[in-house]
Protein backbone atom coordinates (compact mmCIF):
# COMPACT_ATOMS: atom_id res chain seq x y z
CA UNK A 1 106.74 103.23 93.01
CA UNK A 2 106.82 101.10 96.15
CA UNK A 3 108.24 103.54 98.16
CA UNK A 4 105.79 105.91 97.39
CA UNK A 5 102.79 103.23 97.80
CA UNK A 6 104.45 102.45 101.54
CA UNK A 7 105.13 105.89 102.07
CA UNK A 8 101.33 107.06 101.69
CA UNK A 9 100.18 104.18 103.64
CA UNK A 10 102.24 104.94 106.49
CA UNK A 11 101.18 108.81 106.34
CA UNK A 12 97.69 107.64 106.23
CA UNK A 13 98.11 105.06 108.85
CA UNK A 14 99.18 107.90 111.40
CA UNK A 15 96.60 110.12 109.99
CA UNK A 16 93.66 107.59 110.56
CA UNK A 17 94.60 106.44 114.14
CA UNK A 18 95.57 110.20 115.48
CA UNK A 19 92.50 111.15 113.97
CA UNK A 20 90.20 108.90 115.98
CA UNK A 21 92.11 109.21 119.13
CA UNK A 22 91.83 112.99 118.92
CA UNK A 23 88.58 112.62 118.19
CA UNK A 24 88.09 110.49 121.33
CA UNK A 25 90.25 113.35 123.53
CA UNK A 26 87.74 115.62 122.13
CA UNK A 27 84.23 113.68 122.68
CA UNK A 28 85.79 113.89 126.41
CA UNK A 29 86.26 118.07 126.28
CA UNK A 30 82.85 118.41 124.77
CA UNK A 31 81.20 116.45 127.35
CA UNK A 32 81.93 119.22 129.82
CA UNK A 33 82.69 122.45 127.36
CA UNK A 34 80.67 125.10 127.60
CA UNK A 35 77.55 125.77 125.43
CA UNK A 36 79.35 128.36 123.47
CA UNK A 37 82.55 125.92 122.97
CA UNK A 38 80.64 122.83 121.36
CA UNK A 39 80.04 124.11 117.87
CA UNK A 40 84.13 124.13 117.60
CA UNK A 41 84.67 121.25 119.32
CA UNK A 42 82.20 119.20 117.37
CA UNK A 43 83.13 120.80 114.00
CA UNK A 44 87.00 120.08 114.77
CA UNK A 45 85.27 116.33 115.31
CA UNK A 46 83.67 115.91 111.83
CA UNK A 47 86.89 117.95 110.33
CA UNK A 48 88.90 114.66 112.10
CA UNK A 49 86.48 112.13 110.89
CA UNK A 50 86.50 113.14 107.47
CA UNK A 51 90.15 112.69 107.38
CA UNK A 52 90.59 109.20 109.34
CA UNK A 53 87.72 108.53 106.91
CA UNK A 54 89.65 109.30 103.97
CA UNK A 55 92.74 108.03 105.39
CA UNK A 56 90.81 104.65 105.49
CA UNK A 57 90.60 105.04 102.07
CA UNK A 58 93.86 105.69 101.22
CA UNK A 59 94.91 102.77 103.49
CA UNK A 60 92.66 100.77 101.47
CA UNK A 61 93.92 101.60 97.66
CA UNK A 62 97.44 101.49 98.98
CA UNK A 63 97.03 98.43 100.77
CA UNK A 64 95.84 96.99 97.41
CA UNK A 65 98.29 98.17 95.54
CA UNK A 66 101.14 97.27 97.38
CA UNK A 67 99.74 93.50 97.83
CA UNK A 68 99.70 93.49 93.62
CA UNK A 69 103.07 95.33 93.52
CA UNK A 70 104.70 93.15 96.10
CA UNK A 71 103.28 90.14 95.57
CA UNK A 72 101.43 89.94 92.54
CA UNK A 73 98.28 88.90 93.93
CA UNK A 74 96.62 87.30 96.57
CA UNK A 75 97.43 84.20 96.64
CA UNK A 76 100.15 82.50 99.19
CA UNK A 77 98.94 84.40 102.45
CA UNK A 78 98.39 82.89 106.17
CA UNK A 79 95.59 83.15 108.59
CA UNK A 80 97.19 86.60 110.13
CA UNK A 81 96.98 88.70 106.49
CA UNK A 82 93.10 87.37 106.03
CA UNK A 83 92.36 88.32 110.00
CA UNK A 84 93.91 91.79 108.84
CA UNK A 85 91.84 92.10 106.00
CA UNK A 86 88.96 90.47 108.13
CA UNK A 87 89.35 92.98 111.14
CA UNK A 88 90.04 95.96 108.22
CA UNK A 89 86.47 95.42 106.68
CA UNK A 90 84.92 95.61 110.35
CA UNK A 91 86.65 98.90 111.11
CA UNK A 92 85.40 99.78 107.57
CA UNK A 93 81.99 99.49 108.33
CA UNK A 94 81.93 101.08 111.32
CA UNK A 95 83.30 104.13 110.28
CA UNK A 96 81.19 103.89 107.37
CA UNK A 97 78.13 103.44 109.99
CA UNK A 98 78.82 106.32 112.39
CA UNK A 99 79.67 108.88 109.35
CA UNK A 100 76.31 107.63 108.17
CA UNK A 101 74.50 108.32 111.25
CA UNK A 102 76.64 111.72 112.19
CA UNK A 103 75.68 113.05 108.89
CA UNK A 104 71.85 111.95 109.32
CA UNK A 105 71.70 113.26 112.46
CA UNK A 106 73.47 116.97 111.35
CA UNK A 107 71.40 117.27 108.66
CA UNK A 108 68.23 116.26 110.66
CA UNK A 109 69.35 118.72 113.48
CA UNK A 110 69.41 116.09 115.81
CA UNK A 111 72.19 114.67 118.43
CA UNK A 112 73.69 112.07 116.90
CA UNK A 113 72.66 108.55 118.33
CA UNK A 114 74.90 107.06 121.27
CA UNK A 115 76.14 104.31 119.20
CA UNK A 116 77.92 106.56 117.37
CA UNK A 117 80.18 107.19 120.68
CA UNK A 118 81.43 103.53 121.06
CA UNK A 119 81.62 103.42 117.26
CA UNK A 120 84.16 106.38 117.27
CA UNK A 121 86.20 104.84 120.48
CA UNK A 122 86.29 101.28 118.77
CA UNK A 123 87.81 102.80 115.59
CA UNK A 124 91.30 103.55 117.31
CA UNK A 125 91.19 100.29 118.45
CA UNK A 126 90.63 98.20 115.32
CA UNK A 127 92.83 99.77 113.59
CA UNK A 128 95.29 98.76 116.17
CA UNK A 129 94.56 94.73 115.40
CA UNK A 130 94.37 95.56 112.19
CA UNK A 131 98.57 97.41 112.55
CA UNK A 132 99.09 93.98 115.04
CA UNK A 133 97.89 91.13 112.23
CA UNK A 134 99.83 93.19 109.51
CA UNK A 135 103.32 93.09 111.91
CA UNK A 136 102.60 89.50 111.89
CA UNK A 137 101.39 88.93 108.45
CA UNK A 138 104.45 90.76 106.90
CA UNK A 139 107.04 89.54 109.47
CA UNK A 140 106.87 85.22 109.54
């Protein structure tokens, strides 16, 4: 069962940070993509967003899993595991923020606001200091 729990959450690991750094590569195309070419560059967007988003997920009941699997609990952990978890809920909310505001702002017919841009580019990121604290968490 393990194997499967760490398998899934290193499939959805890779999913969730290719996802927002394609999505990045593509905010980047569709700034200078012709009028005809931004419907399918901004529908491959929410297609990628939806998936990191659920990814997240995944991440998140795997994560949980594998802490109760592993270690029965959550007891016994350093500073580096709760900065993880700490740095995990921020990314959380800020996808959870700019899927929020995308949606609002599709079903309004609207642009989307520009804090959804440096929401998008900071969710690669996170996710990389969340990958960092869990190296470090799980390795001393």
């Amino acid at each position: 069962m393990t194997v499967g729990l760490k398998f899934l959450h290193f499939v959805a690991l890779a999913l969730a940070l290719g996802g927002g750094v394609a999505n990045i590569m593509l905010g980047r195309q569709l700034a200078t993509a012709e009028a005809a070419a931004k419907p399918v560059v901004m529908t491959a967007q929410r297609m990628l967003a939806r998936i990191s988003a659920l990814s997240l997920l995944v991440l998140w009941i795997t994560g949980i899993a594998l802490v109760y699997a592993y270690y029965g609990g959550w007891g016994g952990f350093g500073t580096a595991f709760w900065a993880k978890i700490a740095v995990a809920v921020v990314l959380t909310v800020n996808m959870g923020v700019a899927q929020h505001l995308m949606s609002h702002a599709r079903k309004a017919g609207t642009p989307p606001p520009k804090a959804v841009k440096p929401m998008g580019m900071a969710g690669p990121v996170l996710l990389l200091v969340v990958t960092a604290l869990a190296t470090l968490a799980f390795t001393y």
